[in-house]
Protein backbone atom coordinates (compact mmCIF):
# COMPACT_ATOMS: atom_id res chain seq x y z
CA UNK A 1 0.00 0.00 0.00
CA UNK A 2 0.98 3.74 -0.53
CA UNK A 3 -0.07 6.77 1.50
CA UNK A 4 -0.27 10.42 -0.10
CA UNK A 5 0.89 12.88 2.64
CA UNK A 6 -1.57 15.67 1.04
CA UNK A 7 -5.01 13.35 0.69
CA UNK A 8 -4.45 11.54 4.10
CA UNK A 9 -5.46 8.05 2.00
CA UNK A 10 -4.01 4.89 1.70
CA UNK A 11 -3.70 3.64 -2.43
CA UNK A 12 -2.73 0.59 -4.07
CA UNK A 13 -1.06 2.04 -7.10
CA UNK A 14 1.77 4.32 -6.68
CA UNK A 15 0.27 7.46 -8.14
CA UNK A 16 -2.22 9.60 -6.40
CA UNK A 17 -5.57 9.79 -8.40
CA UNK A 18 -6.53 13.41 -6.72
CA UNK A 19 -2.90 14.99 -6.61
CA UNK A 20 -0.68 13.17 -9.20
CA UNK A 21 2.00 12.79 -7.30
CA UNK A 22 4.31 9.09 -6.94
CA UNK A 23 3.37 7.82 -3.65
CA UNK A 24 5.94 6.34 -0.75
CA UNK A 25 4.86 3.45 1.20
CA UNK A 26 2.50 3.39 3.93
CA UNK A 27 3.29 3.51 7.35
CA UNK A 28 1.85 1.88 10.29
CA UNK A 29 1.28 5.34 12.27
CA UNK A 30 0.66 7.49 9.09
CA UNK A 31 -2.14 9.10 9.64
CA UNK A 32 -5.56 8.04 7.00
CA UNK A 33 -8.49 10.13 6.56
CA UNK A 34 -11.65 8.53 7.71
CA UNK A 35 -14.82 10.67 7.49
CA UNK A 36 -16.35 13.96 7.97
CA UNK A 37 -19.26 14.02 10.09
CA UNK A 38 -21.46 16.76 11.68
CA UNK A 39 -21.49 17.39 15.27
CA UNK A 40 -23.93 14.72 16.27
CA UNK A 41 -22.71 12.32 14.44
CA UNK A 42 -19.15 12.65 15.04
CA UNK A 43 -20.10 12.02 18.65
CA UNK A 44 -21.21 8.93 18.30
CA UNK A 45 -18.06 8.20 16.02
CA UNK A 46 -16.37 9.39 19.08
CA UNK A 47 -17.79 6.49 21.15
CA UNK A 48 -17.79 4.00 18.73
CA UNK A 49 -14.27 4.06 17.83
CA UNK A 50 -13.17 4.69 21.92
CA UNK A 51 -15.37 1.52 22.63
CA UNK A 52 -13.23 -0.75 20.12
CA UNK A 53 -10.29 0.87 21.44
CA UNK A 54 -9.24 2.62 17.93
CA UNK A 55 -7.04 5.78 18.22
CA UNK A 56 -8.12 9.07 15.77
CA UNK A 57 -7.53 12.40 15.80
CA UNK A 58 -10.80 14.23 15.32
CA UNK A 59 -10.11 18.19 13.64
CA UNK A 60 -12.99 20.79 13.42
CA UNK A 61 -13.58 22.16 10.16
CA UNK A 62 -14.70 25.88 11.45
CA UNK A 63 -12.85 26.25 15.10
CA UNK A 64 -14.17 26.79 18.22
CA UNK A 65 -14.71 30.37 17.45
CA UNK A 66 -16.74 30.25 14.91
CA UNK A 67 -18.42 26.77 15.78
CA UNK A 68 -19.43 29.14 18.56
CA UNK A 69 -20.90 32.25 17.26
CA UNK A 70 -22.90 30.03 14.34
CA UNK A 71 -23.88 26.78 16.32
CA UNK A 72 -22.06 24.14 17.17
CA UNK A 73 -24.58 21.41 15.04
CA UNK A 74 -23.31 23.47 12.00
CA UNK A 75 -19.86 22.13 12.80
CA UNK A 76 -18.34 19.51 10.49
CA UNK A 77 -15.39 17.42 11.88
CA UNK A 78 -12.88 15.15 10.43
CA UNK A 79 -11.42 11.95 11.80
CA UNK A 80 -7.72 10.49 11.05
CA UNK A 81 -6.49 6.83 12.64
CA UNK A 82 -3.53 5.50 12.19
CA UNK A 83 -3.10 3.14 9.19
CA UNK A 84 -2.93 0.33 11.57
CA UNK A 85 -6.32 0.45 12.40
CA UNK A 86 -7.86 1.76 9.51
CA UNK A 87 -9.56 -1.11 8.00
CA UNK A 88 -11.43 -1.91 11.53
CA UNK A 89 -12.07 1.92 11.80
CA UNK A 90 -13.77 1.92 8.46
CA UNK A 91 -15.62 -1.31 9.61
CA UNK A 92 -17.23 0.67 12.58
CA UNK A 93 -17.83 3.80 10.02
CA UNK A 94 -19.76 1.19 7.53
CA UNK A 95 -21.61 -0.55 10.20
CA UNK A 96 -22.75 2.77 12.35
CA UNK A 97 -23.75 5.01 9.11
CA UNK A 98 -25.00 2.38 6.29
């Protein structure tokens, strides 16, 4: 597997289909995109991935300065796990939002 440092995303071929660019190989701790998920939702992503002991990294889209002064259920936030828990990670995102 490869991992482009500007998508977050694990490929199988070498080249990046959104930037172009040759790929190195994937790390175990690189960090993969997962999802982006309102406020509610990302919540219950929270607990999900806590309760099958998963790390992320969860970044908010608008800040906590302007999450506050618009509403925080208008904030969008995007989770990252490590590569070696990815696949189970996007097991728990399949099964809680198909």
């Amino acid at each position: 597997m490869y991992y482009c440092q500007d998508c977050h995303m694990p490929y199988e071929q070498d080249i990046c289909p959104r930037c172009g660019v040759k790929l190195p190989l994937i790390k175990e701790d690189d960090d993969c995109f997962l999802v982006e998920k309102k406020e509610l939702w990302a919540d219950m992503l929270k607990e999900v991935l806590e309760n099958h002991h998963i790390p992320y990294y969860c970044a908010q889209l608008m800040g906590a300065g302007m999450s506050l002064k618009v509403g925080p259920m208008l904030e969008s936030y995007q989770f990252y796990v490590p590569y070696s828990h990815y696949h189970e990670a996007m097991q728990c995102v399949e099964t809680l939002f198909s």
